[in-house]
N, C-alpha and C. Protein backbone atom coordinates (compact mmCIF):
# COMPACT_ATOMS: atom_id res chain seq x y z
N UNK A 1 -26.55 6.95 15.09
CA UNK A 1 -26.03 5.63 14.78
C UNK A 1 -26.01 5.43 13.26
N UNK A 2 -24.61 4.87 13.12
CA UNK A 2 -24.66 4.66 11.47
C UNK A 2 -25.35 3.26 10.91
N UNK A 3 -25.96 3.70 9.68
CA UNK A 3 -26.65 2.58 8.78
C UNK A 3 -25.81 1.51 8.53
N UNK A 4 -26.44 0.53 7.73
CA UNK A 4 -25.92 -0.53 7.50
C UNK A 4 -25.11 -0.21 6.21
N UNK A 5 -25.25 0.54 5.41
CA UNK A 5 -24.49 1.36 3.82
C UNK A 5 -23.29 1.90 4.81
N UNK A 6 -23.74 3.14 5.61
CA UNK A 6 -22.66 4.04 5.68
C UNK A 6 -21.19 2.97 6.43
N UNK A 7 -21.65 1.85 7.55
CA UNK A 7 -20.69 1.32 7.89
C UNK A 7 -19.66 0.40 7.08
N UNK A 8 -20.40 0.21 5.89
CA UNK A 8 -19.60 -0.44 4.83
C UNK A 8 -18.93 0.25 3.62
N UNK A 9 -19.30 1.79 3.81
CA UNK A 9 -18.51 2.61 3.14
C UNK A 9 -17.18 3.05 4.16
N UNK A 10 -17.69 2.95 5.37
CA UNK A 10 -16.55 3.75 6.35
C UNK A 10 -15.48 2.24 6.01
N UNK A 11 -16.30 0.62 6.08
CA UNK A 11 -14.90 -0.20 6.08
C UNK A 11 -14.38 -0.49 4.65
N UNK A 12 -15.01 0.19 3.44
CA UNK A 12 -14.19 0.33 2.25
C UNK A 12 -13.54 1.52 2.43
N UNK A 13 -13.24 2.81 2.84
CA UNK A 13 -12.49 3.28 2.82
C UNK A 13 -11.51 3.47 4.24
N UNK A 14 -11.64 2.21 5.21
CA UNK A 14 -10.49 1.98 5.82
C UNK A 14 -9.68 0.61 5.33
N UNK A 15 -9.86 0.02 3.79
CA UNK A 15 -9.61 -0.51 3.29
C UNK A 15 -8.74 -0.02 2.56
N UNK A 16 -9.11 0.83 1.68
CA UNK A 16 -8.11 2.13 1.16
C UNK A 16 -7.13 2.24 1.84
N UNK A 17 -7.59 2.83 2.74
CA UNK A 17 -6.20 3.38 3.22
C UNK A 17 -5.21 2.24 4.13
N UNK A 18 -5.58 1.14 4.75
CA UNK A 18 -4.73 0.50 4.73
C UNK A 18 -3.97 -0.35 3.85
N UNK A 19 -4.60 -0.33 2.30
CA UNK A 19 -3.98 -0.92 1.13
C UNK A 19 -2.82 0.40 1.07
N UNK A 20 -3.03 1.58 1.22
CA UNK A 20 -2.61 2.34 0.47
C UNK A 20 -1.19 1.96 1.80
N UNK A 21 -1.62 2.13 2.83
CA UNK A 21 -0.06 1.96 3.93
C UNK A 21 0.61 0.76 2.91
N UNK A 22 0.18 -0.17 3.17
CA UNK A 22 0.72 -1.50 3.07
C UNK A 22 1.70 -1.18 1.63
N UNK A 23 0.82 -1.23 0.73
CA UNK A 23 1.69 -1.63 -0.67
C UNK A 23 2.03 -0.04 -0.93
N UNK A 24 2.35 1.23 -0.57
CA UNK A 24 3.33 2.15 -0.88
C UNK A 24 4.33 1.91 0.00
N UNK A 25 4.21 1.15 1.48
CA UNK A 25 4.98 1.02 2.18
C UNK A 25 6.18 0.08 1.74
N UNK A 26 5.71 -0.71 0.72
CA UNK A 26 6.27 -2.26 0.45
C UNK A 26 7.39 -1.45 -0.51
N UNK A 27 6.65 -0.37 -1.83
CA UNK A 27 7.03 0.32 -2.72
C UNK A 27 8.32 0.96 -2.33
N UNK A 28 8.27 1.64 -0.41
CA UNK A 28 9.62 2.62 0.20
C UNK A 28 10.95 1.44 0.03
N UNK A 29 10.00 0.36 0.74
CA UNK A 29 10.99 -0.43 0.96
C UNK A 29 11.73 -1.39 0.21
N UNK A 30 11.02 -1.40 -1.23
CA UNK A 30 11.94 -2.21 -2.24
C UNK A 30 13.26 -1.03 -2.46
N UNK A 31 12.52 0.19 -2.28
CA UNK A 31 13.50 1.57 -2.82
C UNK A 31 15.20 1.42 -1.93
N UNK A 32 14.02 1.40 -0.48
CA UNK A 32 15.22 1.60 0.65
C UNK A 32 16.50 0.04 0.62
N UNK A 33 15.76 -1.06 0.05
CA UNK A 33 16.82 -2.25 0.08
C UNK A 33 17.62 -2.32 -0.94
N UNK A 34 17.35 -1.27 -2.29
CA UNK A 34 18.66 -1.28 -3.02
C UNK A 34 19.90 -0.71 -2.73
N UNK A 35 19.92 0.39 -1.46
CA UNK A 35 20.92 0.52 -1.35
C UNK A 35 21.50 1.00 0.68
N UNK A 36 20.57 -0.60 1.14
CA UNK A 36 20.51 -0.63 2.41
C UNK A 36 21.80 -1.55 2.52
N UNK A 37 22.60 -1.90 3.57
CA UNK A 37 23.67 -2.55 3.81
C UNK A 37 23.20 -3.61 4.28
N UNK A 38 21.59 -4.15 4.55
CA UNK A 38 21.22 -5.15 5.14
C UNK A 38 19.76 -5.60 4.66
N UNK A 39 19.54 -5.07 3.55
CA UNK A 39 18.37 -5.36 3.18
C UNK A 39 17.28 -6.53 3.04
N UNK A 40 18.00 -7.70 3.65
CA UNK A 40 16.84 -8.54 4.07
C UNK A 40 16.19 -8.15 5.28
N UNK A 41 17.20 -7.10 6.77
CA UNK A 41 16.51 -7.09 7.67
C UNK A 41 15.41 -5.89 7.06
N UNK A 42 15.99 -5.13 6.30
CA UNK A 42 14.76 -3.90 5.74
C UNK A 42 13.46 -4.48 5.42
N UNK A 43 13.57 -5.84 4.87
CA UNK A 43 12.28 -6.36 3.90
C UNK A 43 11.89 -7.18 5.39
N UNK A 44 12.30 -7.44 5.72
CA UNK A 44 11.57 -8.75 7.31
C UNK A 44 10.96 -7.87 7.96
N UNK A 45 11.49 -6.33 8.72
CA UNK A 45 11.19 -5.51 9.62
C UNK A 45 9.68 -5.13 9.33
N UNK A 46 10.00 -4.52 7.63
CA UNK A 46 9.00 -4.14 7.06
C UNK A 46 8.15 -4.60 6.62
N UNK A 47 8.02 -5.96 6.44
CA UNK A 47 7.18 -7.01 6.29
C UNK A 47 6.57 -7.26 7.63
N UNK A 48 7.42 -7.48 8.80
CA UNK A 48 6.47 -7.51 9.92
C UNK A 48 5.27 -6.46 10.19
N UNK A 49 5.76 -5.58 10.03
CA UNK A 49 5.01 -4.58 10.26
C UNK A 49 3.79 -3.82 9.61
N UNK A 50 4.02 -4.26 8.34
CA UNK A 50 3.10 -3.70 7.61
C UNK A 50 1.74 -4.85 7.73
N UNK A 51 2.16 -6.24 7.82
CA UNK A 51 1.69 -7.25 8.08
C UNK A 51 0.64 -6.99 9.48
N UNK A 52 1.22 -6.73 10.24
CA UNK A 52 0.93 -6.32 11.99
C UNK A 52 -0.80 -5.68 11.70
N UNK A 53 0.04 -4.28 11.39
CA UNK A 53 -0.68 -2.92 11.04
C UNK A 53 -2.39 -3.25 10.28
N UNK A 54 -2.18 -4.31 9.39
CA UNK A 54 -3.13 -4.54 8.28
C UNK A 54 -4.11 -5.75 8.47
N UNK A 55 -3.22 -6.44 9.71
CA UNK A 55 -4.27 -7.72 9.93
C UNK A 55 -5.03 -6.76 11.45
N UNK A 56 -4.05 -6.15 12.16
CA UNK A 56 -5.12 -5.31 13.31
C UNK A 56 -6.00 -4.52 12.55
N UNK A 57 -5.58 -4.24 11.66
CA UNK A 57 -7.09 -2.88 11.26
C UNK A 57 -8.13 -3.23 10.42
N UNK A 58 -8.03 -4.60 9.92
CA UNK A 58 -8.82 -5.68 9.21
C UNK A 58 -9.48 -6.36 10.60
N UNK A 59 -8.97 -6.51 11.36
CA UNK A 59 -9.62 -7.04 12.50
C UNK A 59 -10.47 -5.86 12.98
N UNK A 60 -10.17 -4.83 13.22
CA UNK A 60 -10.89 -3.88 14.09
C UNK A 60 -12.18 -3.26 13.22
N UNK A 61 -11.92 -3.19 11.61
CA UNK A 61 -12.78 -3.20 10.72
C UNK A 61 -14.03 -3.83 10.84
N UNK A 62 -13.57 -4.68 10.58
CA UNK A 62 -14.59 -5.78 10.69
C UNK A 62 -15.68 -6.53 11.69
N UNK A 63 -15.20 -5.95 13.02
CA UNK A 63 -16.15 -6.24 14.35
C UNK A 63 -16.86 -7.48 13.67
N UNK A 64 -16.67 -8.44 13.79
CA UNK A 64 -17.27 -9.80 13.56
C UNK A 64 -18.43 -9.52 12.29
N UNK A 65 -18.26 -8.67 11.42
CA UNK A 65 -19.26 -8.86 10.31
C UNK A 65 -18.70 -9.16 9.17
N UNK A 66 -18.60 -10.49 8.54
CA UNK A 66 -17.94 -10.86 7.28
C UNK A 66 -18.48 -9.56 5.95
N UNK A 67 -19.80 -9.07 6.38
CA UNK A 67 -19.67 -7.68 5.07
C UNK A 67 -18.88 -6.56 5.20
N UNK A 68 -18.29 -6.26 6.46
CA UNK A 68 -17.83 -5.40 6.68
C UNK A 68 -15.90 -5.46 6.11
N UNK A 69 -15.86 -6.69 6.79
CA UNK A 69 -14.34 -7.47 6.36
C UNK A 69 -14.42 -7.54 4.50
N UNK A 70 -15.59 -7.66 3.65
CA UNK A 70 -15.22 -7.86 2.39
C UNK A 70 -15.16 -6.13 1.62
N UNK A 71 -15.93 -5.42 2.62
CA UNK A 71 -16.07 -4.35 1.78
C UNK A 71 -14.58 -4.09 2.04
N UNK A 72 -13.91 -3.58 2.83
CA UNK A 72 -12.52 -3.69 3.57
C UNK A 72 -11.31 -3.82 2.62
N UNK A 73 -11.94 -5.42 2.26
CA UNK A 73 -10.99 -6.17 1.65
C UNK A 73 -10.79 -5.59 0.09
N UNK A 74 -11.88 -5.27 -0.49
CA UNK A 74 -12.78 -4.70 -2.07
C UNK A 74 -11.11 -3.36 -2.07
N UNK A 75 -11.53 -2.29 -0.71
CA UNK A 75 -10.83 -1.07 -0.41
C UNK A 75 -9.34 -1.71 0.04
N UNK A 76 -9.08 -2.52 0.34
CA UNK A 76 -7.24 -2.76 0.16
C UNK A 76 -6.76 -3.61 -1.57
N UNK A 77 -7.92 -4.05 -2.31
CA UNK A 77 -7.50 -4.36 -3.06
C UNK A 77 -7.06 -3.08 -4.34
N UNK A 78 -8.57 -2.15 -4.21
CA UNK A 78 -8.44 -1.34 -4.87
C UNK A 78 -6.99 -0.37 -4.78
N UNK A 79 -6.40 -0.45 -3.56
CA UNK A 79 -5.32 0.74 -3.24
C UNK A 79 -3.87 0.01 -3.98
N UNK A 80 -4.18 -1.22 -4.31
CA UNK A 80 -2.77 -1.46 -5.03
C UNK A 80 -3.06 -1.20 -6.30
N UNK A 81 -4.24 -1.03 -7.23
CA UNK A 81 -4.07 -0.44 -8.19
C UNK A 81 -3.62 1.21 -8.17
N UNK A 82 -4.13 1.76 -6.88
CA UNK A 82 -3.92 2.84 -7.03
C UNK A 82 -2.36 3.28 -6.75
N UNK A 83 -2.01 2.51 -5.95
CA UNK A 83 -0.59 2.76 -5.50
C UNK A 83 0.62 2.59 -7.03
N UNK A 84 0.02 1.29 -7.97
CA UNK A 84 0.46 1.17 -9.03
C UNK A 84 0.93 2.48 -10.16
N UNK A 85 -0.18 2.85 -9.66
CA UNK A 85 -0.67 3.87 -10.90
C UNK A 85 0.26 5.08 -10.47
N UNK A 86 0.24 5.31 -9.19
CA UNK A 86 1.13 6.86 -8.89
C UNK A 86 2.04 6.30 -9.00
N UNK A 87 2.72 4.98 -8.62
CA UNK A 87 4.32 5.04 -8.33
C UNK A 87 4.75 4.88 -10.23
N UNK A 88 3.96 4.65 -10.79
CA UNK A 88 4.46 4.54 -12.03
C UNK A 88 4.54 5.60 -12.68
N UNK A 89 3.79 6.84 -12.34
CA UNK A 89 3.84 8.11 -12.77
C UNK A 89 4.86 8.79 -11.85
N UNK A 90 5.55 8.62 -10.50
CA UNK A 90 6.50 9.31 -10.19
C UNK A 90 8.05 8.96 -10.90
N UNK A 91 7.68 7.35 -11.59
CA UNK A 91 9.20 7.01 -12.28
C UNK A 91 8.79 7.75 -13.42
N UNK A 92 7.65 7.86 -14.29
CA UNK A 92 7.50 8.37 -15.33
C UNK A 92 8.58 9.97 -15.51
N UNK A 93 8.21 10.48 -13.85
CA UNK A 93 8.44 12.13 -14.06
C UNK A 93 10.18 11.75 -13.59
N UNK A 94 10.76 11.22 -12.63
CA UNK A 94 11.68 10.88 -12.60
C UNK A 94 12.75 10.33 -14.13
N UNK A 95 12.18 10.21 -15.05
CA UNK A 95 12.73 9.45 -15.68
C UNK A 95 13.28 10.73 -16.76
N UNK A 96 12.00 11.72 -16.53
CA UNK A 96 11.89 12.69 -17.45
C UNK A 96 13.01 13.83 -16.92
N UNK A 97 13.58 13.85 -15.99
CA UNK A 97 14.43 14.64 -15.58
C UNK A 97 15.54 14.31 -15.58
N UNK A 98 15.60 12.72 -15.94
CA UNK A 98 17.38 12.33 -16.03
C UNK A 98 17.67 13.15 -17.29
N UNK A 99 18.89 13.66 -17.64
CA UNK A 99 19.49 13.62 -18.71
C UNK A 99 20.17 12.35 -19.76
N UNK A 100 19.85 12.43 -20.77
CA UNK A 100 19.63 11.17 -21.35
C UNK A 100 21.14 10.69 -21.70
N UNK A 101 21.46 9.26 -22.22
CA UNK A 101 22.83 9.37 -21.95
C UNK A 101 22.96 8.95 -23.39
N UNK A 102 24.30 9.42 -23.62
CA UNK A 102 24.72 9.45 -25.16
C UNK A 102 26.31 7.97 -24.69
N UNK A 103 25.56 7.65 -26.23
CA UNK A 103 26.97 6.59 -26.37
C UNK A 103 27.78 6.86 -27.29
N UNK A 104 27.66 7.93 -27.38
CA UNK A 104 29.10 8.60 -28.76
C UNK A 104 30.10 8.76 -28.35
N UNK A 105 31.42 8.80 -28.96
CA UNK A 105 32.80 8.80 -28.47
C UNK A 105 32.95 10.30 -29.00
């Protein structure tokens, strides 16, 4: 049987990783609505869902212990910095591979 530490490490890092679904998921889907033919249903669908996904596993986290729900919460907050940080380094490398554009005649 797990301790009272280890169960609040297991619900910070199912915090993680449902930050990390949620806001890289949000990240696909700003991508996918610039050049979706319907992109409010892209952002609603995907808003439902990610929504769904994050309040069940915050619920299931948490088994009625408000420490368990904050450590949780600590681990979905942390994953949008982290999500920040890579998606800004994949435009970084993306950016580095365009060829640059000249305005000379």
């Amino acid at each position: 049987m797990m301790n009272e530490t280890a169960r609040m490490l297991v619900a910070l890092v199912a915090g993680l990783g449902l930050g990390m679904l949620f806001f890289y998921g949000l990240w696909l889907t700003v991508q996918r609505t610039l050049t979706a033919r319907n992109p409010a249903l892209w952002m609603l669908g995907s808003f439902l869902l990610r929504v769904s996904i994050v309040v069940a596993g915050f619920y299931y986290v948490a088994q009625g212990n408000w420490r368990h729900l904050f450590s949780c919460l600590l681990g979905f907050v942390a994953a949008r910095f982290l999500v920040i940080y890579l998606t800004r380094l994949d435009g970084q490398k993306q950016l580095a591979h365009k060829k640059p554009i000249s305005h000379e005649f």
